[in-house]
C-alpha atoms as a PDB file:
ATOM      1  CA  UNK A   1      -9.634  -1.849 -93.527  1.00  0.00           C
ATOM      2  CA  UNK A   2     -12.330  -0.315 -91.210  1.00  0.00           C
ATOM      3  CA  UNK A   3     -12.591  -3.746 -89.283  1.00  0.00           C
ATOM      4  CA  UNK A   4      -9.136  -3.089 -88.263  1.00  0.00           C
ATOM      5  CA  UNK A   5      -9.623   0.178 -85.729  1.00  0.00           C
ATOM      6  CA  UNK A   6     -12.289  -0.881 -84.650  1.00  0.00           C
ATOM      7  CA  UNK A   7     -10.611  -4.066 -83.171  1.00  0.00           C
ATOM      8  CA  UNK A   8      -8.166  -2.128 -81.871  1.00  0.00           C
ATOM      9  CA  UNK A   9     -10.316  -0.417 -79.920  1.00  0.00           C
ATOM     10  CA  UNK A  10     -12.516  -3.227 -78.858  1.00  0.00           C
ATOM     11  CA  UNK A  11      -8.490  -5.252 -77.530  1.00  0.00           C
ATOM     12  CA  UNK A  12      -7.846  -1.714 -75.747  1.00  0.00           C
ATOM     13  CA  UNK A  13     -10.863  -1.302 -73.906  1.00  0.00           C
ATOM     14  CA  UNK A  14     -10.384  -5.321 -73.425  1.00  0.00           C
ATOM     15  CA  UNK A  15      -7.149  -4.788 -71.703  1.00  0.00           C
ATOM     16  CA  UNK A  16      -8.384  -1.933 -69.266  1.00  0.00           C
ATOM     17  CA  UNK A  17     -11.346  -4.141 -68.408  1.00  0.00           C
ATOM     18  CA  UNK A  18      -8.558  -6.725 -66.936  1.00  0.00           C
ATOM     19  CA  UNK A  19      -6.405  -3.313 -65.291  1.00  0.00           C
ATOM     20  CA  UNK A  20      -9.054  -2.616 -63.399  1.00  0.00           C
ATOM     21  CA  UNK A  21     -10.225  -5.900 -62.787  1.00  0.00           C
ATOM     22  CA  UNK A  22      -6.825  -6.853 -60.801  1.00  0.00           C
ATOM     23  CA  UNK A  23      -5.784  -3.261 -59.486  1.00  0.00           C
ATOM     24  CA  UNK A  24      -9.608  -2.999 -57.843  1.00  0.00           C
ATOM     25  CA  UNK A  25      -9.167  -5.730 -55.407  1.00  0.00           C
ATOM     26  CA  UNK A  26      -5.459  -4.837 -54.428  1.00  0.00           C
ATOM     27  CA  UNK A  27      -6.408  -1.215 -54.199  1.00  0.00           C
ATOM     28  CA  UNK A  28      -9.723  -2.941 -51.845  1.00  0.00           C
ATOM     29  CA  UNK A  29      -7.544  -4.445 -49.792  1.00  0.00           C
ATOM     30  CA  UNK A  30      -4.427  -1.969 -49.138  1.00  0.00           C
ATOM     31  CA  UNK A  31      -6.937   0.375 -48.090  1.00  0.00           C
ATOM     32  CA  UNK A  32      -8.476  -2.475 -45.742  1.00  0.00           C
ATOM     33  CA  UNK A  33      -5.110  -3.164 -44.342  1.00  0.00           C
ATOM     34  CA  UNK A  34      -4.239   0.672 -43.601  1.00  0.00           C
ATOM     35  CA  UNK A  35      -7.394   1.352 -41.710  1.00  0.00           C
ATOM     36  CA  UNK A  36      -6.541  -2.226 -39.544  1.00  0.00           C
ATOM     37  CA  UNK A  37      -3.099  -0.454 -38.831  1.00  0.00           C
ATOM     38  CA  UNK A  38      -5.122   2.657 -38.224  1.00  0.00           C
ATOM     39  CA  UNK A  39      -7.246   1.362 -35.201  1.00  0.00           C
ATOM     40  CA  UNK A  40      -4.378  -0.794 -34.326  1.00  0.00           C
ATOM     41  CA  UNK A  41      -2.400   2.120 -33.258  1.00  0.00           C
ATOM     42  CA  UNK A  42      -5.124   3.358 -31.820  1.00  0.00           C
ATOM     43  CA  UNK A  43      -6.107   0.708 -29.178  1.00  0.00           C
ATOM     44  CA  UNK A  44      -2.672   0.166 -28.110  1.00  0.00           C
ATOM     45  CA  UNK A  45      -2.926   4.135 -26.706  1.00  0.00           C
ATOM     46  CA  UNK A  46      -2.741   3.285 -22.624  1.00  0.00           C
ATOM     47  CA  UNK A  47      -5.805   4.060 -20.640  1.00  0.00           C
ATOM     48  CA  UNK A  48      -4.806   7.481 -18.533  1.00  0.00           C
ATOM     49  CA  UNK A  49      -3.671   6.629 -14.883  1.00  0.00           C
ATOM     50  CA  UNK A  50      -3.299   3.232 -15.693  1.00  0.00           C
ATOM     51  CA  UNK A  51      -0.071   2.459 -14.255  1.00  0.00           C
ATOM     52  CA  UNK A  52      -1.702   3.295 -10.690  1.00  0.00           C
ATOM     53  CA  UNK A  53      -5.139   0.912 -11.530  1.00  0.00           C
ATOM     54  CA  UNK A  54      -2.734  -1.843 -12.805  1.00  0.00           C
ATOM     55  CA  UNK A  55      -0.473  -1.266  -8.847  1.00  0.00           C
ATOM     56  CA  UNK A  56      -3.619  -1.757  -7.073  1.00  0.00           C
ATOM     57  CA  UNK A  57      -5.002  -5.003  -9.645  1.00  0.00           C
ATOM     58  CA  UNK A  58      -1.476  -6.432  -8.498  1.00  0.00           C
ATOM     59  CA  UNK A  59      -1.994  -5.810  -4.936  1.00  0.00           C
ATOM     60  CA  UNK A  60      -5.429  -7.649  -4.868  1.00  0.00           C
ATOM     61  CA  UNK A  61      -3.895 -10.644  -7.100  1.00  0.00           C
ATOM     62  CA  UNK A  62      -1.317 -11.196  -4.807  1.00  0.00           C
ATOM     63  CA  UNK A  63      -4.109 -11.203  -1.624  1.00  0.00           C
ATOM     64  CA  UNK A  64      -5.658 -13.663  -3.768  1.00  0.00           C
ATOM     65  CA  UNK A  65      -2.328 -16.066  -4.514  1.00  0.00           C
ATOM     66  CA  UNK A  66      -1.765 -16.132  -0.681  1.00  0.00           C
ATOM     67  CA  UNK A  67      -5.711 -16.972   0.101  1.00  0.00           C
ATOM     68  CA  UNK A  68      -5.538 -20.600  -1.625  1.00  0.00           C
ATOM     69  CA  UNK A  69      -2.705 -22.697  -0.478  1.00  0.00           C
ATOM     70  CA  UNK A  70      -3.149 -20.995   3.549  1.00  0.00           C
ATOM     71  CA  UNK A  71      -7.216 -22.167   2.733  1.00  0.00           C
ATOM     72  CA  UNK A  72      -5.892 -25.415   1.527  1.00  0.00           C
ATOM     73  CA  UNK A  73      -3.644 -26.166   4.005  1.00  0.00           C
ATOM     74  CA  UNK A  74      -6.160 -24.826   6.879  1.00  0.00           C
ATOM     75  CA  UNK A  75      -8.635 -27.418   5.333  1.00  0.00           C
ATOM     76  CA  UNK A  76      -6.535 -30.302   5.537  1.00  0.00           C
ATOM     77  CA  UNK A  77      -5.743 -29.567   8.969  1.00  0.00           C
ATOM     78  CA  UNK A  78      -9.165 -29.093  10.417  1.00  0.00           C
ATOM     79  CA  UNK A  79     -10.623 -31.982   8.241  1.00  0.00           C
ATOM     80  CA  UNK A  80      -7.409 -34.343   9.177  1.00  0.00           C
ATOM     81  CA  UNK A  81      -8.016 -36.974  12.518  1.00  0.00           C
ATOM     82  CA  UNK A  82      -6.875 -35.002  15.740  1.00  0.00           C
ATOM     83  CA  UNK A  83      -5.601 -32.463  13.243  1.00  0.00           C
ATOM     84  CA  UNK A  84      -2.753 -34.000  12.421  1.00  0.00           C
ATOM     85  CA  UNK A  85      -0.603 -34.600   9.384  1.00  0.00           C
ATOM     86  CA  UNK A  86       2.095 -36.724   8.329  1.00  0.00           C
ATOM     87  CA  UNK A  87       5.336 -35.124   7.861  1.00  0.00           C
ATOM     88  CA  UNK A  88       5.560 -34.956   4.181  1.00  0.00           C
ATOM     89  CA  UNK A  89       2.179 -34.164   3.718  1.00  0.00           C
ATOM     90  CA  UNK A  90       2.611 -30.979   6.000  1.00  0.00           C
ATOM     91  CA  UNK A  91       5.886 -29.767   4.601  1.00  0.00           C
ATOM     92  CA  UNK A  92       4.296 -29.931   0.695  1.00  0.00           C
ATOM     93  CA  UNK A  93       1.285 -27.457   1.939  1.00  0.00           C
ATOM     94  CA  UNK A  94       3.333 -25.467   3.777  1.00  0.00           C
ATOM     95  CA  UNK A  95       6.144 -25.064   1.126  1.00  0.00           C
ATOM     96  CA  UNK A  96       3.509 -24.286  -1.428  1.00  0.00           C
ATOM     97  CA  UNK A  97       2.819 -21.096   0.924  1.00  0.00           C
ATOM     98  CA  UNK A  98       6.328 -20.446   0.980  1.00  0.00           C
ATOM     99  CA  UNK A  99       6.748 -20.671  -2.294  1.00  0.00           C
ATOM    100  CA  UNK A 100       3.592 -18.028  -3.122  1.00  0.00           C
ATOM    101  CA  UNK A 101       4.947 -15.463  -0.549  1.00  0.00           C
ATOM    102  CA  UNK A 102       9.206 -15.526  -1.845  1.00  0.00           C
ATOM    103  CA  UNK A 103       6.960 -14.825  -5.663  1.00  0.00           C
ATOM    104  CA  UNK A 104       5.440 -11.918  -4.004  1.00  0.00           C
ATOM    105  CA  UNK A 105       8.148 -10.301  -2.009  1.00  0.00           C
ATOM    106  CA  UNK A 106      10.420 -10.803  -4.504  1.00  0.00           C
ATOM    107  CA  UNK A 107       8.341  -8.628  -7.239  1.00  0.00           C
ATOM    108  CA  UNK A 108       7.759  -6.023  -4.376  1.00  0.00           C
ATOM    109  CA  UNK A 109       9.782  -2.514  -6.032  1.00  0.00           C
ATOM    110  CA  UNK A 110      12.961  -1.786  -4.230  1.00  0.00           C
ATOM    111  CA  UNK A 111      11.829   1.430  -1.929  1.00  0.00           C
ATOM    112  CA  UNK A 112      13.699   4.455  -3.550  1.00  0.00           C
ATOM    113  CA  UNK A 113      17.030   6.032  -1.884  1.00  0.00           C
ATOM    114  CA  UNK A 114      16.594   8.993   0.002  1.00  0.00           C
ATOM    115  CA  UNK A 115      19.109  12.019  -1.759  1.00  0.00           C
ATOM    116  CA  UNK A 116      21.778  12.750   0.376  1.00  0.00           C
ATOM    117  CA  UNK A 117      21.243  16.326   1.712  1.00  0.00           C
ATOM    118  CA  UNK A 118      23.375  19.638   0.066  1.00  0.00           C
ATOM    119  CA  UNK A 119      25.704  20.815   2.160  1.00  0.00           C
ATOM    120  CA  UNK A 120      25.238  23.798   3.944  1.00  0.00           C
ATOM    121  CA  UNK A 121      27.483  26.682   3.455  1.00  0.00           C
ATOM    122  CA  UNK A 122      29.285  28.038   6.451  1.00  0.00           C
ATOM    123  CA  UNK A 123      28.243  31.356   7.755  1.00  0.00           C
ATOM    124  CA  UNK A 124      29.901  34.185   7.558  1.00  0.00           C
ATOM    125  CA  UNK A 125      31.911  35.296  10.505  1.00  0.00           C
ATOM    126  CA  UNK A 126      30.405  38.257  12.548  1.00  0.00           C
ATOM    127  CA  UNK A 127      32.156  41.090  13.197  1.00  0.00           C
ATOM    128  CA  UNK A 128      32.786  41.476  17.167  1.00  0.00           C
ATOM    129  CA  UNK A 129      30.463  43.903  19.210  1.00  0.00           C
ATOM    130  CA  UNK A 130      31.369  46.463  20.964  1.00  0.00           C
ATOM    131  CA  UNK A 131      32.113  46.465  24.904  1.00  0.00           C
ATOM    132  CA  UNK A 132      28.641  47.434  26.556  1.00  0.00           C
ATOM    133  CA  UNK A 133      28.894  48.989  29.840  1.00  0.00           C
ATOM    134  CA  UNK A 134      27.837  47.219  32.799  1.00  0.00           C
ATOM    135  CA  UNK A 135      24.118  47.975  33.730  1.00  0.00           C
ATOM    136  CA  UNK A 136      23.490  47.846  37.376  1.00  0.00           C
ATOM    137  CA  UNK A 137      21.979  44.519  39.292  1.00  0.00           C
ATOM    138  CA  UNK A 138      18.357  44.828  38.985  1.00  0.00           C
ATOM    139  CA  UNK A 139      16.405  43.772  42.339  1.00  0.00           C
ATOM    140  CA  UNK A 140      15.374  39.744  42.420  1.00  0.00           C
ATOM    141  CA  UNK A 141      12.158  38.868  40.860  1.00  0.00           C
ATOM    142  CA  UNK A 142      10.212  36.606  42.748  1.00  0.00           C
ATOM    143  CA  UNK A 143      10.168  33.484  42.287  1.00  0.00           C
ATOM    144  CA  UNK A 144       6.601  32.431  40.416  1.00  0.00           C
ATOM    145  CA  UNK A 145       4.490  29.224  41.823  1.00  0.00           C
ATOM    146  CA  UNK A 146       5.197  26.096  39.323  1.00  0.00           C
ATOM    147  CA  UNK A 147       2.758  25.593  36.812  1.00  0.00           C
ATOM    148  CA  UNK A 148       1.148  22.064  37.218  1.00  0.00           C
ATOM    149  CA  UNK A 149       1.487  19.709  34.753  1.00  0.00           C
ATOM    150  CA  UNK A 150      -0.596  18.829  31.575  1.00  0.00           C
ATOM    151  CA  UNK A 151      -2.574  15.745  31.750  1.00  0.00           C
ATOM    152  CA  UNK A 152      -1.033  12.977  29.090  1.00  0.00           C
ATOM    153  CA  UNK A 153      -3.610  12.818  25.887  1.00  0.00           C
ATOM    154  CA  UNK A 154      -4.778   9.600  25.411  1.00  0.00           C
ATOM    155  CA  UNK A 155      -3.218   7.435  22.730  1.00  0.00           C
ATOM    156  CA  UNK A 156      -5.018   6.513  19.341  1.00  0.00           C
ATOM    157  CA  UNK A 157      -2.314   4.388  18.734  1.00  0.00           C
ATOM    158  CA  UNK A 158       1.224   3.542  17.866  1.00  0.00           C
ATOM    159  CA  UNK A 159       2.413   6.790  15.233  1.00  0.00           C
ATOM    160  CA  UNK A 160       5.035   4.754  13.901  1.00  0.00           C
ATOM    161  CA  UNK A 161       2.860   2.419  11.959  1.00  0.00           C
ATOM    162  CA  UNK A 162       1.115   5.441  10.533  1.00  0.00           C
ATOM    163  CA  UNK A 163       4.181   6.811   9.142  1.00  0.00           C
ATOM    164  CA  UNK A 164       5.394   3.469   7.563  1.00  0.00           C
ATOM    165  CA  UNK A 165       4.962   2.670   3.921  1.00  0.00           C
ATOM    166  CA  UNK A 166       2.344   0.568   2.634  1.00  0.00           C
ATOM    167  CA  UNK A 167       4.871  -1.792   1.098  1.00  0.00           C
ATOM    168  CA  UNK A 168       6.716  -2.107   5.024  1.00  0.00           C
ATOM    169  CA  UNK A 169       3.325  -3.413   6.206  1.00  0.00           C
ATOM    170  CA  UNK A 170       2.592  -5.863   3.646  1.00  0.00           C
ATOM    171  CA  UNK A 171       5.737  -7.212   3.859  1.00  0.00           C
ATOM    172  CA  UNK A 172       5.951  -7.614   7.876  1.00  0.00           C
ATOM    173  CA  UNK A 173       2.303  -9.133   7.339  1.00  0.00           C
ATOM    174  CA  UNK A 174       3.618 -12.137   5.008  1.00  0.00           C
ATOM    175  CA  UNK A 175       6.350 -12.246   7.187  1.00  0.00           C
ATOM    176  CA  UNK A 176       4.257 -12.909  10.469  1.00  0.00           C
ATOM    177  CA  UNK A 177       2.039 -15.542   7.980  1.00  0.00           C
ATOM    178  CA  UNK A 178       5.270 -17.753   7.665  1.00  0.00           C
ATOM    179  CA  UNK A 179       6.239 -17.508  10.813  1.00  0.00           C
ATOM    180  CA  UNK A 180       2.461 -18.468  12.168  1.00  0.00           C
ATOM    181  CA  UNK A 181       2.509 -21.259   9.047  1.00  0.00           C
ATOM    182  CA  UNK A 182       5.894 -22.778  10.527  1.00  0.00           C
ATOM    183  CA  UNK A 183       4.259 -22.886  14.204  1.00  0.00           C
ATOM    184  CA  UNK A 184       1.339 -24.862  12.533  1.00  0.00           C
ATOM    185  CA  UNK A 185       3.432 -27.289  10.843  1.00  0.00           C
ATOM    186  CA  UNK A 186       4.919 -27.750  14.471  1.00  0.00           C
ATOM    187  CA  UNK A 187       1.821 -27.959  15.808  1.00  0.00           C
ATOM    188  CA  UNK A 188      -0.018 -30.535  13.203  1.00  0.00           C
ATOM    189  CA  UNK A 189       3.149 -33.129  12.952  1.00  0.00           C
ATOM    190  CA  UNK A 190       3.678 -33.143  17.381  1.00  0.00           C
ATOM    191  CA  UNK A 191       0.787 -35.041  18.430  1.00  0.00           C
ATOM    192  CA  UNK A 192      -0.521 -32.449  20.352  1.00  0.00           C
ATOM    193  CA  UNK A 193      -4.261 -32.181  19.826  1.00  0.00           C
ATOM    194  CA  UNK A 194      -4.584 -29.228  22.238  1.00  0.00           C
ATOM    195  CA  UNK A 195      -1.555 -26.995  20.109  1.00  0.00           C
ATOM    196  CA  UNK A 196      -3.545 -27.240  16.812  1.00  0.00           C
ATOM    197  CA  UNK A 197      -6.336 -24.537  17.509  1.00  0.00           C
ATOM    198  CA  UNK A 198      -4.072 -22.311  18.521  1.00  0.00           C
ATOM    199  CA  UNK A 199      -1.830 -22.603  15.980  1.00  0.00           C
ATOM    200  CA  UNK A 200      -4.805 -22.840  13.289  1.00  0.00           C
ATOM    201  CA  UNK A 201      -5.989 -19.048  14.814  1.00  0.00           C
ATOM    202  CA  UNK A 202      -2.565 -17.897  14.731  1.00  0.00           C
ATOM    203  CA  UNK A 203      -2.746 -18.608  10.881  1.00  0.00           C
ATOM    204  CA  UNK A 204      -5.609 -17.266   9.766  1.00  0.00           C
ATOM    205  CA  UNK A 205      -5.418 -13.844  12.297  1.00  0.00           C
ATOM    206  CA  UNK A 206      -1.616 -13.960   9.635  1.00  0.00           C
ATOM    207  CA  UNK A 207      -4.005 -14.357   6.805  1.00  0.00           C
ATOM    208  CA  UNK A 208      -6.370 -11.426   7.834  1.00  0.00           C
ATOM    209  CA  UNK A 209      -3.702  -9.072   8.425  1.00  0.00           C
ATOM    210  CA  UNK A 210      -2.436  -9.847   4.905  1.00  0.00           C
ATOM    211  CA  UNK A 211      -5.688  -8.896   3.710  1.00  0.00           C
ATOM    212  CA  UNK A 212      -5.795  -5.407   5.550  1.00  0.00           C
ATOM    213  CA  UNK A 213      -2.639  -4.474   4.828  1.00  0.00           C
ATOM    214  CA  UNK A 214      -3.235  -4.744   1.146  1.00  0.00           C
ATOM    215  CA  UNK A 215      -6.390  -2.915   1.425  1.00  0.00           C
ATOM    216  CA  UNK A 216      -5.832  -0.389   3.605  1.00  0.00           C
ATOM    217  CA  UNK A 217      -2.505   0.658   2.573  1.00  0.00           C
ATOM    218  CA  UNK A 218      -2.307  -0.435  -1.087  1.00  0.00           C
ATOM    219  CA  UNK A 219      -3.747   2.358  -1.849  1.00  0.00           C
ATOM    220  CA  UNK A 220      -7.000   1.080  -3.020  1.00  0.00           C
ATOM    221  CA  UNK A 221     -10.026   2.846  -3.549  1.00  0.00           C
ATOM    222  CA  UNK A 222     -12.353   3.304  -0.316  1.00  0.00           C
ATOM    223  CA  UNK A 223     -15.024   0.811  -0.117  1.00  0.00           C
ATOM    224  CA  UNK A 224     -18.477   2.290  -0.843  1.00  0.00           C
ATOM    225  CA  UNK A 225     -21.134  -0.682   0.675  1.00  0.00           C
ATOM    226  CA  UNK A 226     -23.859   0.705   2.009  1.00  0.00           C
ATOM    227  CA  UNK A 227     -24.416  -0.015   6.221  1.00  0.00           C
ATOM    228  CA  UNK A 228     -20.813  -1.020   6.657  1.00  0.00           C
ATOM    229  CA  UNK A 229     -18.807   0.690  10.068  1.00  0.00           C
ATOM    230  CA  UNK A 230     -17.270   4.159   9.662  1.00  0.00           C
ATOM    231  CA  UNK A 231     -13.558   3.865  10.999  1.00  0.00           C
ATOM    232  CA  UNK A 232     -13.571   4.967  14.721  1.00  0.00           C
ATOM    233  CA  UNK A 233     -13.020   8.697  15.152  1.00  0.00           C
ATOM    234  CA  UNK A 234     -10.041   9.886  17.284  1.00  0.00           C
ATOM    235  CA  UNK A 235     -10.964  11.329  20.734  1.00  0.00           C
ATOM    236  CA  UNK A 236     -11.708  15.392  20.819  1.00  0.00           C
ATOM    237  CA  UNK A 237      -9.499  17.460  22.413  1.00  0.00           C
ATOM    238  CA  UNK A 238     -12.158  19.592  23.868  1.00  0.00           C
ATOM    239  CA  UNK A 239     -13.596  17.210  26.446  1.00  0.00           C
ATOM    240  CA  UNK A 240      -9.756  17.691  27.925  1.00  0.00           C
ATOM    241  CA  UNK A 241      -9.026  19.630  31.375  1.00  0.00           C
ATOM    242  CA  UNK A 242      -8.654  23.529  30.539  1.00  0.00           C
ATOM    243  CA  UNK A 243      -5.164  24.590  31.642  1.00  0.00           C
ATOM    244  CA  UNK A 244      -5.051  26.687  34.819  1.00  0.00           C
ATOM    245  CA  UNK A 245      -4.273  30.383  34.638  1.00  0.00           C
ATOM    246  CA  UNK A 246      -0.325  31.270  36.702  1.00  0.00           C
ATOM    247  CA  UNK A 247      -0.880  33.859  39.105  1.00  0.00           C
ATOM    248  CA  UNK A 248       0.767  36.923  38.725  1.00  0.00           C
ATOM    249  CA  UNK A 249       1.259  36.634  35.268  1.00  0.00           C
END
């Protein structure tokens, strides 16, 4: 009869043995799988000012989208006998620029509406003034000697295009690119030797001013290169012609 307990203990401790056994590795792993979740949720926390960094990424992508088929087609016409193309041949390359710059206006953002302005309440009437009485006619003053005119400052350039938004520029830049892209396919399917350099220059002067609008109003950072130009500083307004004194005055 003492057997007996004792086996009971020995099947007891038996049975936690395989508990433990099977909870350990579950308990192992849910803990695994809530610290994955853990840094999970952690990484997908944005990066702060990312939504301006990812603007500007986009901006130099799409530079890069137009580079490649105006390259390709500005390779086939230089490289082609008297720079000409066949018809087909000319219309592919230059669709495929199409193509890129219709993907790129058409995921430009919509430029916001200006708020109309509140209305402005009327003023309140004023009461009349009373009748002053006439003051006598004072004696003429005379007449002062005109003052000459101001010399004209000298332009730094058109203020318009300062004032316009960066997406106004890109956009009139890819426009100007099709439009020089459609004189070269003119220009490489006529016959004309003599039309082609012209039109090729055309292209890629489009091409650069693609590229500048993007980078100088994309907003994009300011380049830091050692030894390149500083911009060109506007004239000072003290080498200008000191206004002459009014006699009299």
């Amino acid at each position: 009869m003492r057997g007996l307990p004792a086996r009971r203990i020995a099947s007891s401790v038996l049975c936690a043995t395989v508990l433990i056994g099977i909870a350990g590795p579950a308990a192992v792993a849910a803990d695994n799988d809530s610290a994955r979740k853990h840094v999970h949720a952690a990484s997908s926390v944005p990066v702060p000012g990312a939504d301006g960094l990812l603007a500007q990424v986009k901006g130099l992508g799409d530079v890069g989208s137009v580079l490649t088929p105006v390259t390709d087609l500005l390779n086939q016409v230089l490289k082609a006998d008297n720079g000409q193309l066949s018809a087909d041949q000319a219309q592919k390359l230059v669709d495929t620029v199409n193509e890129t710059v219709a993907k790129i206006t058409a995921a430009a953002p919509a430029a916001p509406a200006v708020p109309a302005a509140p209305a402005v309440p009327a003023a309140p009437a004023v009461p009349a003034a009373p009748a002053v009485p006439a003051t006598p006619a004072l004696p003429a003053t005379p007449a002062l000697p005109a003052t000459p005119a101001l010399p004209a400052l000298p332009k730094s350039g058109d203020d318009s295009k300062g004032k316009r938004a960066p997406a106004d520029l890109a956009g009139d830049a890819l426009a100007s690119l099709q439009k020089a892209v459609a004189s070269l396919l003119t220009a490489v399917t006529s016959g004309d030797v003599s039309a082609v350099v012209p039109a090729v220059t055309g292209v890629v002067t489009g091409l650069v001013n693609v590229v500048a609008a993007t980078l100088l109003g994309g907003g994009l950072p300011a380049p830091s290169l050692a030894g390149l130009p500083a911009l060109p500083a506007l004239p000072s307004t003290s080498s200008l012609p000191a206004v002459p004194a009014v006699p009299g005055v």
